[in-house]
Structure formats: C-alpha cells, structure tokens
C-alpha atoms as a PDB file:
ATOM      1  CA  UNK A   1     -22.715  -9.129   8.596  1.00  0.00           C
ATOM      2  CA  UNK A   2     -25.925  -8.628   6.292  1.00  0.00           C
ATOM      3  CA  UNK A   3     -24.665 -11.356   3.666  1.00  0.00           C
ATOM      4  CA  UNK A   4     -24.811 -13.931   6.336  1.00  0.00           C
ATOM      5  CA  UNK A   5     -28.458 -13.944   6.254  1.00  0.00           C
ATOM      6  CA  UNK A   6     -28.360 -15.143   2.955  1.00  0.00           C
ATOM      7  CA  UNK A   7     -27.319 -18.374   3.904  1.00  0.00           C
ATOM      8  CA  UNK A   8     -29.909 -19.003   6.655  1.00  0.00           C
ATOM      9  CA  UNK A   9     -32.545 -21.698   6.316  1.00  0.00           C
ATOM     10  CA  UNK A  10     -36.020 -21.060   4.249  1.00  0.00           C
ATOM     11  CA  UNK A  11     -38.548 -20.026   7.015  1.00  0.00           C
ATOM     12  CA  UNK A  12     -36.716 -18.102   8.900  1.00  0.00           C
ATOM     13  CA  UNK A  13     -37.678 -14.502  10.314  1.00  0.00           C
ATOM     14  CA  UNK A  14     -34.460 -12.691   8.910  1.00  0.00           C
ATOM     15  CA  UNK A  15     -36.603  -9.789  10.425  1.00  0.00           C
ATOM     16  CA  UNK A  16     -35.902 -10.490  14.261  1.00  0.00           C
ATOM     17  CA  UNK A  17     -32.275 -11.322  13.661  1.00  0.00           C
ATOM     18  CA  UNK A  18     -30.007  -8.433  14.441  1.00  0.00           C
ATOM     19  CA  UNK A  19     -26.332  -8.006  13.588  1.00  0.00           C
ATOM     20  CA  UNK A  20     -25.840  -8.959  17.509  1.00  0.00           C
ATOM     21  CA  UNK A  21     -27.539 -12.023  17.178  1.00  0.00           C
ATOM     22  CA  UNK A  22     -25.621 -13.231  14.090  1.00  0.00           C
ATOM     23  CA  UNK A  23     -22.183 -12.273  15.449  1.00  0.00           C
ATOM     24  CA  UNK A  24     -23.082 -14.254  18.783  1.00  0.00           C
ATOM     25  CA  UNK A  25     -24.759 -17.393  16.539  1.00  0.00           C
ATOM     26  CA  UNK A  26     -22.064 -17.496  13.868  1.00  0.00           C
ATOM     27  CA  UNK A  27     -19.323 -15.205  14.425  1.00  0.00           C
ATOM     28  CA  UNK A  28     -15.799 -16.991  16.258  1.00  0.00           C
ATOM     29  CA  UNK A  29     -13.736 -13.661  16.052  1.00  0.00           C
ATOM     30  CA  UNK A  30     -13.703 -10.111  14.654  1.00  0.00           C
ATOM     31  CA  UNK A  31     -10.386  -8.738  13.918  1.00  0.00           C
ATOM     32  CA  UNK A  32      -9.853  -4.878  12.382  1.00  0.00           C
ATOM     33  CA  UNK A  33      -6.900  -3.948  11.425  1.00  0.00           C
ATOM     34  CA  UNK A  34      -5.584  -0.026  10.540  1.00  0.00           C
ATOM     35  CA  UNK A  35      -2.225   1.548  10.245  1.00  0.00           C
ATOM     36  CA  UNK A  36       0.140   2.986   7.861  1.00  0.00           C
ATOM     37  CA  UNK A  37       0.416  -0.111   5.926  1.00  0.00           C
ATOM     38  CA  UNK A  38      -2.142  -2.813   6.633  1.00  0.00           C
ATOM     39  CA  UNK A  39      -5.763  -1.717   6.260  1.00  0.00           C
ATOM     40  CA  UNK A  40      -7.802  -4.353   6.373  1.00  0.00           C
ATOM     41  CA  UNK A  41     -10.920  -6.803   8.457  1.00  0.00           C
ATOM     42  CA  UNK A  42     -11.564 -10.168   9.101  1.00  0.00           C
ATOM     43  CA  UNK A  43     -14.988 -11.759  10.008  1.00  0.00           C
ATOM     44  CA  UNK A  44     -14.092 -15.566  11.236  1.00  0.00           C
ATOM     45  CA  UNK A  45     -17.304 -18.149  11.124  1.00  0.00           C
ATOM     46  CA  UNK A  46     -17.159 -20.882  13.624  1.00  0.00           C
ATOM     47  CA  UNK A  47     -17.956 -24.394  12.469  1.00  0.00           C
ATOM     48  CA  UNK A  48     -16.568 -26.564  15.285  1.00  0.00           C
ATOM     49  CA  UNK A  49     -17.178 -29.746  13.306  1.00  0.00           C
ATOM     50  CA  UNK A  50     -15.256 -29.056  10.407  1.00  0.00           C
ATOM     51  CA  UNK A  51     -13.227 -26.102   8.694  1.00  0.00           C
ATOM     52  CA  UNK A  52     -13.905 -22.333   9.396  1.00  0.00           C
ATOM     53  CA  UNK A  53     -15.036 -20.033   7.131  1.00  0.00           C
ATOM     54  CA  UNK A  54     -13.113 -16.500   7.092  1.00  0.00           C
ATOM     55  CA  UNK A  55     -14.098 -13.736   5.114  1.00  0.00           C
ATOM     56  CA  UNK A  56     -11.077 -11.110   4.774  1.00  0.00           C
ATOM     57  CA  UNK A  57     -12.299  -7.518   3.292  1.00  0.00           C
ATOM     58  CA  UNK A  58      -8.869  -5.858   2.299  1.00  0.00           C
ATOM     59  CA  UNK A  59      -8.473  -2.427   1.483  1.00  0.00           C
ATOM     60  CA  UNK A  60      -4.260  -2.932   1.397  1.00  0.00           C
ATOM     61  CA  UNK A  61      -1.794  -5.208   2.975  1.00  0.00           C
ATOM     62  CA  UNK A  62       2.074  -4.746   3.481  1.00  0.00           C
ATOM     63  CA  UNK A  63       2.667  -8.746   2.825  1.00  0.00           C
ATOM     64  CA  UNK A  64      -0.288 -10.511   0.797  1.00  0.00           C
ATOM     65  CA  UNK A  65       1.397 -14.592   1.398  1.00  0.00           C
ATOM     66  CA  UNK A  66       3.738 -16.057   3.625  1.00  0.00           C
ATOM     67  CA  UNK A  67       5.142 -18.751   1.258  1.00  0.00           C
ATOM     68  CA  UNK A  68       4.748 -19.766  -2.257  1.00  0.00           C
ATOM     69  CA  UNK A  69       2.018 -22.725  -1.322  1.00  0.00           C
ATOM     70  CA  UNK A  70       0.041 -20.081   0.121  1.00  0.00           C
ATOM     71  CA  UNK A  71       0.486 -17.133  -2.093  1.00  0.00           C
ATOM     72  CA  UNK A  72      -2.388 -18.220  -4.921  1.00  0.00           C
ATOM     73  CA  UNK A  73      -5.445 -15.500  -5.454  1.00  0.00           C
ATOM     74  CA  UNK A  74      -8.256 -15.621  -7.611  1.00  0.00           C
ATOM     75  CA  UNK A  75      -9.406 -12.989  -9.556  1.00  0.00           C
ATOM     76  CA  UNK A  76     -13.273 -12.562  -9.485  1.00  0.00           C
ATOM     77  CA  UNK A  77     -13.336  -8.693 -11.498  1.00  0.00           C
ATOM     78  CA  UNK A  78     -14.974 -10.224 -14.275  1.00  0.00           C
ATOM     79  CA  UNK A  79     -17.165 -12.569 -12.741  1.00  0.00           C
ATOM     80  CA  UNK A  80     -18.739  -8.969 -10.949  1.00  0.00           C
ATOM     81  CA  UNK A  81     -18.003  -6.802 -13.887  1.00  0.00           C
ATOM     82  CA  UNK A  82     -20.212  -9.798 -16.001  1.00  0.00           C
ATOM     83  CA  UNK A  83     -23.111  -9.169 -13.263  1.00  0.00           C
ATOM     84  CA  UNK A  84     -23.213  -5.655 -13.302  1.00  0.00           C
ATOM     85  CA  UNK A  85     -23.064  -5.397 -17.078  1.00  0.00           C
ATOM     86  CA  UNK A  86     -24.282  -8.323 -18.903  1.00  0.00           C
ATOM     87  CA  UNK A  87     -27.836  -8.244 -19.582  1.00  0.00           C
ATOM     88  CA  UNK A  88     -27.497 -12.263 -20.425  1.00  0.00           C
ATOM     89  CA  UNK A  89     -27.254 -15.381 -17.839  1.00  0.00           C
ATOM     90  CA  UNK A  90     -23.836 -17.036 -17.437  1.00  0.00           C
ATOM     91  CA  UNK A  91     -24.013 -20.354 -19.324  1.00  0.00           C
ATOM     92  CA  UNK A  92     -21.181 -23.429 -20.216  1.00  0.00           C
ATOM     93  CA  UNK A  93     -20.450 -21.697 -23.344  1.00  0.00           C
ATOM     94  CA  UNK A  94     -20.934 -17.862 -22.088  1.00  0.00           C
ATOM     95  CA  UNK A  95     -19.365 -17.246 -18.975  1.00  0.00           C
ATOM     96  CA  UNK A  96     -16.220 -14.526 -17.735  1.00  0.00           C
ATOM     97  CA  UNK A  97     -12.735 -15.595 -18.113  1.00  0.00           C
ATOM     98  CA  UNK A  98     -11.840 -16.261 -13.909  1.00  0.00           C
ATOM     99  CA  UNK A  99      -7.887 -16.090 -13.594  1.00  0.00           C
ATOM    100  CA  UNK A 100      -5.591 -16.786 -10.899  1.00  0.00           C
ATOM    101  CA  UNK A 101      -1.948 -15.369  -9.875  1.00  0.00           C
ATOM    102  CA  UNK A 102       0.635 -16.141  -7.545  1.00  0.00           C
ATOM    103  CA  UNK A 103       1.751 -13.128  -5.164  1.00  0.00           C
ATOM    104  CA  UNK A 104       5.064 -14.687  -5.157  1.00  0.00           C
ATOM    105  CA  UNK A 105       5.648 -14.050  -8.381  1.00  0.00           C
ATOM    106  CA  UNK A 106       6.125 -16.978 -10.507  1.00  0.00           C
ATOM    107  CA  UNK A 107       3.471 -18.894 -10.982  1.00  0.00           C
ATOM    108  CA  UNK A 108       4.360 -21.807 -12.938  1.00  0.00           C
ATOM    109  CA  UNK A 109       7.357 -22.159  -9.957  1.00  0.00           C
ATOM    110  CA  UNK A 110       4.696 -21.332  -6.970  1.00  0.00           C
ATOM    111  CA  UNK A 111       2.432 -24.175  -8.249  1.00  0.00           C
ATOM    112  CA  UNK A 112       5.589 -26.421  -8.349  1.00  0.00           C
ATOM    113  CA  UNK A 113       6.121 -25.964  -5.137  1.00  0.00           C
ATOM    114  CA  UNK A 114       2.993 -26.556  -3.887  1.00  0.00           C
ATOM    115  CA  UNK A 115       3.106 -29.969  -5.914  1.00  0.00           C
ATOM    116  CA  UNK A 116       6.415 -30.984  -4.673  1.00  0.00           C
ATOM    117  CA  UNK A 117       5.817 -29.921  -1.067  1.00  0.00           C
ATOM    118  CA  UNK A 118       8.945 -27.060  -1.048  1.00  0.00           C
ATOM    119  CA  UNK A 119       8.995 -24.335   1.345  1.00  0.00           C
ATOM    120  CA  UNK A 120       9.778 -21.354  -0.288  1.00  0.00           C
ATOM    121  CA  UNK A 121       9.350 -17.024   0.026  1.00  0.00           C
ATOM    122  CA  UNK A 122      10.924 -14.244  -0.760  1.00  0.00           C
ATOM    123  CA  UNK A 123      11.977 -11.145   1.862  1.00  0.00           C
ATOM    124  CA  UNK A 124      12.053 -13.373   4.796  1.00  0.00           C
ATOM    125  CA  UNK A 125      12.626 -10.680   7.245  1.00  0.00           C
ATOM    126  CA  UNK A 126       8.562  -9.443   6.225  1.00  0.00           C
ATOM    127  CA  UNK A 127       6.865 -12.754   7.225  1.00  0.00           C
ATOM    128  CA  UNK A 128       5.035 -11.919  10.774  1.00  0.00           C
ATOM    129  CA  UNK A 129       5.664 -13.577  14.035  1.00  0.00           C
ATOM    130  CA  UNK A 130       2.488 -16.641  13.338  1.00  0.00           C
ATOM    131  CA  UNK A 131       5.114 -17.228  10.323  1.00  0.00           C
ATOM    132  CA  UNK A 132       6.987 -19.566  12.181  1.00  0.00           C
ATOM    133  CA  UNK A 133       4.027 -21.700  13.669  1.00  0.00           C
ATOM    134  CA  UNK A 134       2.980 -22.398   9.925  1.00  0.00           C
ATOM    135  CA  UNK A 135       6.398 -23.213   8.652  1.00  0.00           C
ATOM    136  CA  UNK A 136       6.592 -25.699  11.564  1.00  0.00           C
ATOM    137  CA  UNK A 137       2.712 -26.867  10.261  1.00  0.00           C
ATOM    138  CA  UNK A 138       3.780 -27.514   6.966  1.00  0.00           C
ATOM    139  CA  UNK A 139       6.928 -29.261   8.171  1.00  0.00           C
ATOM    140  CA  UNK A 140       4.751 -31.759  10.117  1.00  0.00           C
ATOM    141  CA  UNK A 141       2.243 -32.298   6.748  1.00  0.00           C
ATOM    142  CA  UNK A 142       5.433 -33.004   5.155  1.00  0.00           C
ATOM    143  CA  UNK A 143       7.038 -29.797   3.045  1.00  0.00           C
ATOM    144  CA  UNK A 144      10.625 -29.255   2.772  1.00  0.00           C
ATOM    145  CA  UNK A 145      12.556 -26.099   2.963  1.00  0.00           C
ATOM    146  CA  UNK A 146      14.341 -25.592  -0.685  1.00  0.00           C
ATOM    147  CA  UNK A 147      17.731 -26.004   0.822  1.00  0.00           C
ATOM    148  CA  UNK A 148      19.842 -26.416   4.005  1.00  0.00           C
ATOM    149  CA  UNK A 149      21.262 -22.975   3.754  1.00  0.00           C
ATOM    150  CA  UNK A 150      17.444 -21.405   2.835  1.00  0.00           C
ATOM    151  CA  UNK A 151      15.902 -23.468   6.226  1.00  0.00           C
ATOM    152  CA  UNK A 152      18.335 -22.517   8.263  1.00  0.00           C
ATOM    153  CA  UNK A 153      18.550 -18.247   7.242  1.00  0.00           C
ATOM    154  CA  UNK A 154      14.255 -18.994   7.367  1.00  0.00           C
ATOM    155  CA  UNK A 155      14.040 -20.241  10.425  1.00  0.00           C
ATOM    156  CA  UNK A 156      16.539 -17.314  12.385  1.00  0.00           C
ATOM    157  CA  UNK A 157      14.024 -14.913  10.725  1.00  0.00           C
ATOM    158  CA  UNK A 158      11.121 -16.144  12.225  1.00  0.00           C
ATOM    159  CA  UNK A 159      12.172 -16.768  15.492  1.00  0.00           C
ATOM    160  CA  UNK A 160      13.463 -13.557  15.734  1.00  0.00           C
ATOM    161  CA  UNK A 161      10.377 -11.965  14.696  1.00  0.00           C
ATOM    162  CA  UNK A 162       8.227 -14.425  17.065  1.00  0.00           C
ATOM    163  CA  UNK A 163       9.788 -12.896  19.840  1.00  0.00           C
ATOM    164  CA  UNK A 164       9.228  -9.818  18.561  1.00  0.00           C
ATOM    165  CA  UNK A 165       5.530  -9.817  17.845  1.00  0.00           C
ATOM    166  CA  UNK A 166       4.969 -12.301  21.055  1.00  0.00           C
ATOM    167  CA  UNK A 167       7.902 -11.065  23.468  1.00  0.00           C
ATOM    168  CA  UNK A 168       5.604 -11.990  26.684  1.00  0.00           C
ATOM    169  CA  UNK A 169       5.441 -15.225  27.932  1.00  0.00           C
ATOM    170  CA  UNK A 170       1.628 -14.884  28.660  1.00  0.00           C
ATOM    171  CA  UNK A 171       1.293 -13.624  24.298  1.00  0.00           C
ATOM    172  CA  UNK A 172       3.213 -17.173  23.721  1.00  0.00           C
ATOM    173  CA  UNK A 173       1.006 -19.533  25.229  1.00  0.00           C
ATOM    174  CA  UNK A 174      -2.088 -17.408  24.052  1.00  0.00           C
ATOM    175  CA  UNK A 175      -0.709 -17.494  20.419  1.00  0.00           C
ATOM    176  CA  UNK A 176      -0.334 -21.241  20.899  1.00  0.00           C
ATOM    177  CA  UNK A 177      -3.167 -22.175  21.780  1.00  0.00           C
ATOM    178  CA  UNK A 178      -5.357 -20.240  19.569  1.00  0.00           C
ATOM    179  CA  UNK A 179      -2.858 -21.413  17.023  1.00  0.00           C
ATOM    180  CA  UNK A 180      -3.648 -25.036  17.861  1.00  0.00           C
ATOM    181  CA  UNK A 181      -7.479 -24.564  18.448  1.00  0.00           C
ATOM    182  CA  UNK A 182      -8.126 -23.217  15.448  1.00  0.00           C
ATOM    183  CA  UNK A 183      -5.608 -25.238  12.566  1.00  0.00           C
ATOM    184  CA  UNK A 184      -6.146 -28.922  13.962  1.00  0.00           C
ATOM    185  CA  UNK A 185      -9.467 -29.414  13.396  1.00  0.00           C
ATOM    186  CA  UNK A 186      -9.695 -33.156  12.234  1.00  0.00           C
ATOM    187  CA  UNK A 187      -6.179 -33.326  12.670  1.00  0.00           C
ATOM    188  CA  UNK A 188      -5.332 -33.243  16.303  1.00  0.00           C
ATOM    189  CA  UNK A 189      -2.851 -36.451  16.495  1.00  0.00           C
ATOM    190  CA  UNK A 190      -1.071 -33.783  14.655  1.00  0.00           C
ATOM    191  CA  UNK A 191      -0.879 -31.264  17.078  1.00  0.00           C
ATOM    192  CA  UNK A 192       1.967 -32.936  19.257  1.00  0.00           C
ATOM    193  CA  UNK A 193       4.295 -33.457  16.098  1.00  0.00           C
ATOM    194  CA  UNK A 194       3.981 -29.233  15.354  1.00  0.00           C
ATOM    195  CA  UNK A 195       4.906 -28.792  18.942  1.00  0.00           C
ATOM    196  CA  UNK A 196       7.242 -30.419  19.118  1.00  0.00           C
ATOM    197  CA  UNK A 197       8.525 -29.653  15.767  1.00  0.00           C
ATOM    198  CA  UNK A 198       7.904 -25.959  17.280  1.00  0.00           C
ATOM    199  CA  UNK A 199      10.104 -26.869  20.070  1.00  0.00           C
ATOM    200  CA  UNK A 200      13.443 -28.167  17.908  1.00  0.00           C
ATOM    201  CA  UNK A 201      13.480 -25.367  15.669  1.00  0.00           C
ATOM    202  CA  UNK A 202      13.217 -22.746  18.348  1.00  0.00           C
ATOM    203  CA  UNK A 203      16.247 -24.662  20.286  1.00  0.00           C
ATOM    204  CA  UNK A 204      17.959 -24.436  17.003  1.00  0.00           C
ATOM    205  CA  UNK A 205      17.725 -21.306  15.449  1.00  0.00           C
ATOM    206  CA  UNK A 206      16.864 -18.706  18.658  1.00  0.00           C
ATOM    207  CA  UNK A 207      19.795 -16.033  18.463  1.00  0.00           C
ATOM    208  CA  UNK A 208      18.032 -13.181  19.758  1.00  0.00           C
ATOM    209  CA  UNK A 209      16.759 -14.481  22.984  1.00  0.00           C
ATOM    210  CA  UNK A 210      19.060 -14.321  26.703  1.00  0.00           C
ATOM    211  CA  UNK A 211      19.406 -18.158  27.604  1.00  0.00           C
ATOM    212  CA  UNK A 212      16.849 -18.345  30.750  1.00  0.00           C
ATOM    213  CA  UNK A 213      14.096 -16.620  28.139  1.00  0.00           C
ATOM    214  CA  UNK A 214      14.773 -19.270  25.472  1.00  0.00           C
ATOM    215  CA  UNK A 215      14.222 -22.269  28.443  1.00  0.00           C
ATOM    216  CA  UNK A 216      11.138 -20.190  29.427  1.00  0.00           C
ATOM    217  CA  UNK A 217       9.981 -20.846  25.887  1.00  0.00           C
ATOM    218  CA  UNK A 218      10.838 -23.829  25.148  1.00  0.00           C
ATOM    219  CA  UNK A 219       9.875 -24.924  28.996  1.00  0.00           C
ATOM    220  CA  UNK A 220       6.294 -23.592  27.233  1.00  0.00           C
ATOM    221  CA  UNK A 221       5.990 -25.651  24.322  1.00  0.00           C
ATOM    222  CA  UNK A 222       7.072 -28.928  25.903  1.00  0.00           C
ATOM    223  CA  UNK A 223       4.207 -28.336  29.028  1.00  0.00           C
ATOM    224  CA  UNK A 224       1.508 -27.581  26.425  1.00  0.00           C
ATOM    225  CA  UNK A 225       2.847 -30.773  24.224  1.00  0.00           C
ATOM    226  CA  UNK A 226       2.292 -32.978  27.108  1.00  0.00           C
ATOM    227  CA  UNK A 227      -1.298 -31.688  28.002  1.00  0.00           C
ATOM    228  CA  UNK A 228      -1.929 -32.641  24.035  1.00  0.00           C
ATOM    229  CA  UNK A 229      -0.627 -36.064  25.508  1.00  0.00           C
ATOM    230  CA  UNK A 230      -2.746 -36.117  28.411  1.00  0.00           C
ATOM    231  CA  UNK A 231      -5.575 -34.967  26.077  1.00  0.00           C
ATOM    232  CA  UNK A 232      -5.563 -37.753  24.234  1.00  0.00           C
ATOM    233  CA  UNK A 233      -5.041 -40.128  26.730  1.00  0.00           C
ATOM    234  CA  UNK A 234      -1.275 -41.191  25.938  1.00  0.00           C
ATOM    235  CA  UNK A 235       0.938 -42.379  28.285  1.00  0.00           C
ATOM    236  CA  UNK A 236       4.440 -40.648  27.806  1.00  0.00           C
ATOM    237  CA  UNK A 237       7.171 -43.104  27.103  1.00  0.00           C
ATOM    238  CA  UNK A 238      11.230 -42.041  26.562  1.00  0.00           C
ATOM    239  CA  UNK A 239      11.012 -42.706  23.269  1.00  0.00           C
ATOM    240  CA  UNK A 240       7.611 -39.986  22.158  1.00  0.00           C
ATOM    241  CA  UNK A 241       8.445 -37.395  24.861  1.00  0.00           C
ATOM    242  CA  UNK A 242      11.083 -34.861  26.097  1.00  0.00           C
ATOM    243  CA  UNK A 243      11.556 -34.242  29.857  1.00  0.00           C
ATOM    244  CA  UNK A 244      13.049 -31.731  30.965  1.00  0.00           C
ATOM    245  CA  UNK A 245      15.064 -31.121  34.706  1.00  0.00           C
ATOM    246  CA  UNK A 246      16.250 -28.209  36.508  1.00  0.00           C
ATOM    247  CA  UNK A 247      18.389 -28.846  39.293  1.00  0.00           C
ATOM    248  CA  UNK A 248      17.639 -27.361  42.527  1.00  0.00           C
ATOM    249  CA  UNK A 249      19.929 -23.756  43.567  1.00  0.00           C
ATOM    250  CA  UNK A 250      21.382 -25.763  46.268  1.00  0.00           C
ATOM    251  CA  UNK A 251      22.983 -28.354  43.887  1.00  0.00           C
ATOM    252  CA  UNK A 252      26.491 -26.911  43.120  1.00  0.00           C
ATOM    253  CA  UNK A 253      27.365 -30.260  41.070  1.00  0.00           C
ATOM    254  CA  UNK A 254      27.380 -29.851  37.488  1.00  0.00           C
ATOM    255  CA  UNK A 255      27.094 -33.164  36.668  1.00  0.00           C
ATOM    256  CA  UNK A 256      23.422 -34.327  37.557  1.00  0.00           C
ATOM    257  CA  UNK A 257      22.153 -37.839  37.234  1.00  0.00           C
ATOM    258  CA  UNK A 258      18.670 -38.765  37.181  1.00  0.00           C
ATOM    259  CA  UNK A 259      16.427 -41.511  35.611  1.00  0.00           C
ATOM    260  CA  UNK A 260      13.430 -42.107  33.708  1.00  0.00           C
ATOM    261  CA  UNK A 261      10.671 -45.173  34.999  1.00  0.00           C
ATOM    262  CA  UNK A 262       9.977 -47.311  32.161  1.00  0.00           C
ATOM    263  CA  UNK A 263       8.341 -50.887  31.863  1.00  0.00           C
ATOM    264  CA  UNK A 264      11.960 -52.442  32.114  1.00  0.00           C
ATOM    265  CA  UNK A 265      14.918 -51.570  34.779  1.00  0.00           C
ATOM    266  CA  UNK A 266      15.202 -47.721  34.802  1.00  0.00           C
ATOM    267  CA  UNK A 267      17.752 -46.323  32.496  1.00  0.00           C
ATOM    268  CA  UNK A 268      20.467 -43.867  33.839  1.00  0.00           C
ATOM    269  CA  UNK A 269      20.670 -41.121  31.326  1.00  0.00           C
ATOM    270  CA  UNK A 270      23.536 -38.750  32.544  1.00  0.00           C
ATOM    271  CA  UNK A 271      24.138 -35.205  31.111  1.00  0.00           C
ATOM    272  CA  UNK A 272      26.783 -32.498  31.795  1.00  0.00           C
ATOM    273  CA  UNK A 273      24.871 -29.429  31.689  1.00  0.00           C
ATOM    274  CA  UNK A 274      24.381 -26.572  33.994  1.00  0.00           C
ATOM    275  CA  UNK A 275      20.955 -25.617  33.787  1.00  0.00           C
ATOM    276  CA  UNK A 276      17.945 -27.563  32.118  1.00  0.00           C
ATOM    277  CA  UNK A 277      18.874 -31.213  31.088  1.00  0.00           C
ATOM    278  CA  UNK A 278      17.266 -32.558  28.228  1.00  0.00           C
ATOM    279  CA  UNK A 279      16.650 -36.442  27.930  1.00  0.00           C
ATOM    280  CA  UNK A 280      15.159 -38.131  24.966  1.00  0.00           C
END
C-alpha cells in the first residue's frame, strides 16, 4: 500500500495518510490467496471513469493465462537488476534488454492469435470457473474458437467447471454482476450481447447440470440481461430479446400457446415443450 503514495499530488501531507485511508480512497478490492498451489495477492484500484488498475504480487500460480491472447508477460529482471547495479542512468543508447514470453508456449503462434482474433489454450480442464464468462467476452469483441470440434470440447469444460466453482444460485448472480461491473467499463451496450452470448452457450454445452438447475441458470442470465435493457432504457422487442414461460402446475396440456404484443397484430408463436418455452 506504501507505493501508492508515490503517485499522490505535490503538496500533499503523505504524513496523515494511513494505510486505512488509502485502501478506503483508492482501493476497490483486496483479494489473498494461499493454498497448496496458488500463493498469491491482488490489490485492485478503482477508477470508475475509465480502466482499473490491478497490481498482482505472485509468489506461484497453478495456471498463469487462460488463453493464448492473454497469456503474454513481460520480463522486467533486468530493468531492476540495471537499478540495483548500474552506477550509470538508462539512456536511448544504454538501457536493459526488456523481453517478453508467452505462457502458452509458442510465441510467434500466441501473437498470431491474438492478431487473428482465435481462441485458443491448452489443458482445458485447468481454466477456472470466470473462464467461461471471458470466453463468452471475447466471443462478443469478436474472437473465434480455432475449430468446431475445439469450441465445442472448450465450452463443456467450462461450464462444467462454472458450476463447480459457482454451484449456488446466489455465487451466480454475484459472479455476474461483479463480472459485468467491473469488464464493461466504456463498453456497456456490450454487456447484453455477453449475456446473452452467456446464455446460448450454457443452453448448449451444460452436461453436468439436472434440467430444473440448468433453467434456474439460464432463468438467471436472461432476468439480469433484461435489467441491462431496462438500464439503458430499451424497449424489448421479439426480435433483441428472449422470453421465457413456465406454465402453471395446473396446466396438464403439453402443448401451450401464448403470444408476444408487438406494434403489429400479435404473433402466435406455439411450442411443444413441457417445461420452460423459449420464443425468439
């Protein structure tokens, strides 16, 4: 907490500022992190005009990148060996050699990918349960899984271990809305799109859930999609929304008609399924 005072103003008492007062000021979350295989902090700065500034202090980490695009690190050991040893000022022409690596492995391929927009990793079955709300982020910015066969395997993985990391209803919606609080910033037309890109992949690839948990979810995702509607002040047509219908316990009849108001004569839309109905 100490650096941050470096970065105050000229003319400030740094003297009456304690490490209270700077988390409270600056600080958006503290996360620590300590187990057999992830030792490791995070100190989050809040800027709620523009992007936040995290600094991560690692001491080791099972899984170091999700994907490819995000699997880049620079290596500053020379740039603080040079200070600690160099008894001359860094110049143009005398300055530490700064590389950079990709924790995926290649790095001519990694930095193709992030050029072409490909989603790509390696050991699936690692990536963490927020995996799957940045694959669906990068779908909506426009990346591409490598292949049909890759997306597909991909996305079972990370649903899977969604549910596992965030099995409670009440850990879903928290996760999504932090999520979307805190990766949107400048961006929120875009927050819709991920849900609801959130929402088809989920229906799609789910094969670990029972089929009333799987609703519940995806019951979730299309409430908190609407109230980014509603946020913005969008009316919900049939052709930007998904609505969703659950027929009462007293209706034994499978086959359920109902009807969507629109600025023309309503339009029947008619589906043959037992539980919830979807209508696009």
């Amino acid at each position: 907490m100490d650096c941050l005072l470096d970065f105050l103003p000229e003319g400030v008492n740094k003297d009456k500022i304690s490490p209270m007062t700077l988390k409270e000021a600056y600080v958006q979350k503290l996360v620590k992190v300590c187990n057999e295989t992830d030792r490791w902090s995070l100190i989050s700065l809040s800027n709620n005009s523009g992007k936040n500034v995290e600094l991560k202090f690692v001491d080791s980490l099972r899984r170091q990148f999700e994907f490819s695009v995000d699997s880049f690190q620079i290596i500053l050991d020379s740039l603080l060996l040079f200070g600690e040893c160099s008894e001359n000022p860094m110049s143009a022409n005398f300055h530490p050699t700064v590389t950079g690596e990709s924790m995926y492995g290649d790095f001519a391929e990694a930095i193709d990918h992030l050029r072409n927009r490909i989603i790509a990793t390696r050991n699936p079955e690692e990536i963490r349960g927020g995996g799957l709300l940045k694959y669906c982020n990068l779908l909506v910015r426009g990346f591409q899984a490598k292949s049909e066969v890759d997306m597909k395997a991909l996305q079972r993985y990370m649903c899977s271990r969604f549910f596992i990391d965030f099995p409670d209803i009440g850990e879903q919606q928290r996760k999504l809305e932090s999520y979307l609080q805190s990766h949107f910033v400048g961006m929120e037309s875009k927050r819709y799109d991920c849900l609801m890109t959130l929402h088809r992949v989920v229906n799609e690839s789910t094969v670990c859930l029972m089929g009333h948990e799987r609703r519940q979810t995806l019951n979730l995702i299309a409430m908190l999609a609407l109230r980014v509607l509603a946020e913005r002040n969008i009316i919900p047509t049939v052709t930007n929304v998904t609505c969703y219908y659950q027929p009462a316990p007293y209706i034994s009849e499978i086959n359920v008609n109902y009807y969507v108001t629109h600025t023309q004569p309503l339009l029947p839309c008619s589906h043959s399924y037992p539980t919830w109905l979807p209508c696009n």
